[in-house]
Protein backbone atom coordinates (compact mmCIF):
# COMPACT_ATOMS: atom_id res chain seq x y z
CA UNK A 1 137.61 120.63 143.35
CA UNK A 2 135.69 118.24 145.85
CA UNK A 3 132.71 118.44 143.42
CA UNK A 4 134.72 117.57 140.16
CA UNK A 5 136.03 114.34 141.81
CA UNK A 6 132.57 113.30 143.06
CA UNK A 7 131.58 113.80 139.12
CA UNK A 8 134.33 112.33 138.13
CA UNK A 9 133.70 108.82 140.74
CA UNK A 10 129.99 109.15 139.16
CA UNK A 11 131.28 109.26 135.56
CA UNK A 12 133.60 105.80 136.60
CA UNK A 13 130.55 103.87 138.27
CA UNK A 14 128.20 104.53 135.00
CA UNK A 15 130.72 103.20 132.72
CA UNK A 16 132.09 100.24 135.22
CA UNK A 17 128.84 99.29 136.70
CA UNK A 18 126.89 97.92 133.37
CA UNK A 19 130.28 95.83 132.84
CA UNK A 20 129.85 94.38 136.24
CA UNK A 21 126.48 93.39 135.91
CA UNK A 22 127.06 91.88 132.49
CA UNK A 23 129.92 89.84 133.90
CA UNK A 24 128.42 89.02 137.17
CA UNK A 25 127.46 85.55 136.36
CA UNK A 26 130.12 84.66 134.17
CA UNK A 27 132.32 82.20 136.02
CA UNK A 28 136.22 83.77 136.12
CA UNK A 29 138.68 82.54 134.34
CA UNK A 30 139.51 78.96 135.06
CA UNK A 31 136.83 78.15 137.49
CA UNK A 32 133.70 76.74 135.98
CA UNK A 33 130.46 76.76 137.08
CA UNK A 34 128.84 72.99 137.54
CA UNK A 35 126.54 71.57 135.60
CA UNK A 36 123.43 71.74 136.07
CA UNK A 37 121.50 68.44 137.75
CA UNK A 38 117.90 69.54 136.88
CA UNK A 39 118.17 68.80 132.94
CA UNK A 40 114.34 67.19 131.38
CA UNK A 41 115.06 63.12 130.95
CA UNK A 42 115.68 62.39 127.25
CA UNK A 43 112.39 62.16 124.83
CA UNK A 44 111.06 58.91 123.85
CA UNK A 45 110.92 58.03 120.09
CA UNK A 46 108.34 58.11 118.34
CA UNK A 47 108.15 54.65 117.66
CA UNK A 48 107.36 54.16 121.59
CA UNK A 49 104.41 55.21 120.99
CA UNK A 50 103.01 53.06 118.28
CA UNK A 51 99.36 51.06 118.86
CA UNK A 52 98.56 54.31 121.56
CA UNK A 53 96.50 57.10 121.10
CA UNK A 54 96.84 60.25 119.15
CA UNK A 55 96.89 62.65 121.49
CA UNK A 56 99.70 60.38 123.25
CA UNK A 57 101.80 60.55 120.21
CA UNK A 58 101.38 63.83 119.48
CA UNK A 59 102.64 65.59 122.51
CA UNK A 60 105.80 65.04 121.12
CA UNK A 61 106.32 67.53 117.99
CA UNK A 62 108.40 65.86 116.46
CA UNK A 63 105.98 63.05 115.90
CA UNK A 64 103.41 62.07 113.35
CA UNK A 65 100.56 59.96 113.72
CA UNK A 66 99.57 57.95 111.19
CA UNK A 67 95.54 56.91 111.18
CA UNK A 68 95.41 54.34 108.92
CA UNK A 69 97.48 51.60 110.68
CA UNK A 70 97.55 53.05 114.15
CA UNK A 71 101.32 54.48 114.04
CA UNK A 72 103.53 56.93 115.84
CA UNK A 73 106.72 58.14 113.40
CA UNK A 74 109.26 60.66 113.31
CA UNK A 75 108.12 63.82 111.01
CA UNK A 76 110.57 63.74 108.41
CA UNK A 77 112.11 67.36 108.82
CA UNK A 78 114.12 67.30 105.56
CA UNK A 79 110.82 67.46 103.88
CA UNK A 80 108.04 69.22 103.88
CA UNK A 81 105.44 67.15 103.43
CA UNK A 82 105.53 63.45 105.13
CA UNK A 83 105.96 60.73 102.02
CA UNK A 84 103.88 57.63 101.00
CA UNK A 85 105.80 55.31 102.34
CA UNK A 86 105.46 57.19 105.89
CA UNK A 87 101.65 57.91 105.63
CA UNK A 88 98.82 58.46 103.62
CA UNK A 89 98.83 62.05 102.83
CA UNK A 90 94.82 62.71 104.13
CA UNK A 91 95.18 60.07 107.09
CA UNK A 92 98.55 61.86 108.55
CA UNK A 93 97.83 64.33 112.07
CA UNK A 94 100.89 66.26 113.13
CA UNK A 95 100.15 68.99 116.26
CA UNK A 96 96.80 68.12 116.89
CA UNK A 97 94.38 65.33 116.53
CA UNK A 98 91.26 66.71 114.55
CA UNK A 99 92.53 67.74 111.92
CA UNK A 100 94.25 65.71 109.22
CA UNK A 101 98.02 67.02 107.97
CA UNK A 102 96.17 67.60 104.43
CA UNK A 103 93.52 69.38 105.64
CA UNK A 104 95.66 71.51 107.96
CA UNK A 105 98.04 72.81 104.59
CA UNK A 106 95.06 73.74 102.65
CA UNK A 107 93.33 75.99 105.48
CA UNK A 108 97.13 77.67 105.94
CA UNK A 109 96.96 78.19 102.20
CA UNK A 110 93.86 79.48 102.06
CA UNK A 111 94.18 81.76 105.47
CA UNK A 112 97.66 83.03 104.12
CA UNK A 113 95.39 83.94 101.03
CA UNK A 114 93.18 85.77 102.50
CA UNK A 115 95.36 87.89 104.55
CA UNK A 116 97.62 88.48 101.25
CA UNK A 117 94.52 89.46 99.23
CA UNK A 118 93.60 92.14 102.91
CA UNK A 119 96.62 93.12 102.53
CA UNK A 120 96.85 94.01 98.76
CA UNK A 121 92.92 95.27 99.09
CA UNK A 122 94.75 97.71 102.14
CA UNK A 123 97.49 98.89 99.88
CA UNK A 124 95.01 99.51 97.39
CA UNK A 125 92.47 100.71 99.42
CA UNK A 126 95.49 103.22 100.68
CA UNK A 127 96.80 104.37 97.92
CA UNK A 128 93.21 105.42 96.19
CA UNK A 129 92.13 107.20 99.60
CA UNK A 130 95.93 109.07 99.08
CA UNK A 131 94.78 109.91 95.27
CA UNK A 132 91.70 111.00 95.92
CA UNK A 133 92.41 113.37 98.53
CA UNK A 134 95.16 114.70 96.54
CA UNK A 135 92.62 114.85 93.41
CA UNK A 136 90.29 116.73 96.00
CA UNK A 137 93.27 119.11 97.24
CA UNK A 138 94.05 119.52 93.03
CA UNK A 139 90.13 120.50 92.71
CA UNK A 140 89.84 122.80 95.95
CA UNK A 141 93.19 124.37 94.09
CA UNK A 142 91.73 124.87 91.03
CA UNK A 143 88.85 126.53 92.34
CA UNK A 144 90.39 128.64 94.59
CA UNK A 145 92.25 130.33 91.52
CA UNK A 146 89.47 130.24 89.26
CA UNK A 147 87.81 132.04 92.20
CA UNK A 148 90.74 134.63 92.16
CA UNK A 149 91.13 135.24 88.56
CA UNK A 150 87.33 136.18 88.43
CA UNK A 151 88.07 138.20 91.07
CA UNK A 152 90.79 139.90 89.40
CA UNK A 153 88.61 140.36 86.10
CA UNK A 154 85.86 141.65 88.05
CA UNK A 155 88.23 144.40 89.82
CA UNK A 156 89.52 144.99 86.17
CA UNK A 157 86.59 145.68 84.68
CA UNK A 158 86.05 148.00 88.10
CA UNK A 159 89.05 150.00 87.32
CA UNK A 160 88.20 149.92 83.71
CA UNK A 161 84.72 151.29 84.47
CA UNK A 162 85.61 153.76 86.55
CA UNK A 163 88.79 155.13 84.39
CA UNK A 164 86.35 155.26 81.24
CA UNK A 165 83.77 157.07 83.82
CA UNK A 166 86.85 159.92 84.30
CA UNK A 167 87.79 160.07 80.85
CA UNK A 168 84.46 160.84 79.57
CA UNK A 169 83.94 163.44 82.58
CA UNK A 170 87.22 165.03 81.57
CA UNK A 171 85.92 164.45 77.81
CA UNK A 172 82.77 166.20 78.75
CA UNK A 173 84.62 169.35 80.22
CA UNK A 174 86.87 169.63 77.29
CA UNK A 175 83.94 168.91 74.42
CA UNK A 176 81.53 171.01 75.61
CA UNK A 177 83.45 174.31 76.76
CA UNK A 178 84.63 174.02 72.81
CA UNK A 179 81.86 173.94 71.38
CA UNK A 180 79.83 176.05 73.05
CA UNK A 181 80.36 179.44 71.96
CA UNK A 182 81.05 182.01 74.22
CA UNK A 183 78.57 184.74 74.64
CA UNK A 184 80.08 187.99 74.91
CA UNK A 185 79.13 190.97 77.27
């Protein structure tokens, strides 16, 4: 009886302890925890940085610089690609600083490309190593029962052999004890 309460307390601290953990930073009910005073001050716009440097402008992500008149603007995130009036398409940088905007969509293209063609020339590359062993298992098949059915015919004509063998022995002691007359005494 002592043991099956100890169980039992075990059984009660498995299912109540992960609840206590889980709730163990959650403030009760009515008292709230204060706000935290270590918060990162506010970002500067984008604008801010205008007649700087790139890389300046650029550690803020949401920025775009603009290399033909020296400018630091907001990316405009409800499109993907930054307009005219914005920037020049091939004189916008947005993450880094060597590498135009332009030239960074075509290399994603063309990397994104590549790995889709890898990955179709895997698939394919799969699914032909798949046949041919298959074709291979088909061809070790159909040998192996080629291989038996001569087999077979070979122990047939065995059997056959050897049965013809006996029937002309019994043949033989049939035929000639009828045709050779008997000599009498």
């Amino acid at each position: 009886m002592d043991e099956e309460a100890a169980v039992q307390r075990w059984r009660l601290w498995a299912l109540w302890l992960p609840c206590f953990f889980l709730l163990w930073d959650r403030p009760a009910a009515g008292i709230q925890s204060p706000p935290p005073t270590d918060l990162p001050p506010p970002a500067m716009p984008c604008a801010a940085f205008t007649g700087k440097t790139c890389e300046e402008c650029l550690k803020n992500t949401s920025c775009l610089w603009c290399a033909t008149n020296s400018t630091c603007a907001d990316y405009p995130v409800g499109k993907l690609f930054p307009t005219s009036s914005v920037c020049e398409f091939p004189k916008a940088y947005w993450a880094v600083c060597w590498v135009s905007f332009e030239a960074m969509i075509i290399s994603m293209g063309v990397v994104a490309g590549i790995l889709l063609l890898l990955i179709v020339c895997c698939c394919c590359l799969c699914y032909f190593r798949k046949k041919g062993r298959l074709r291979g298992r088909l061809a070790e098949e159909e040998e192996s029962f080629i291989r038996d059915r001569e087999e077979k015919r070979m122990q047939s004509l065995q059997r056959k052999h050897e049965r013809k063998l006996k029937h002309n022995e019994i043949r033989k002691k049939y035929v000639c004890g009828c045709l050779v007359p008997r000599q009498s005494p």
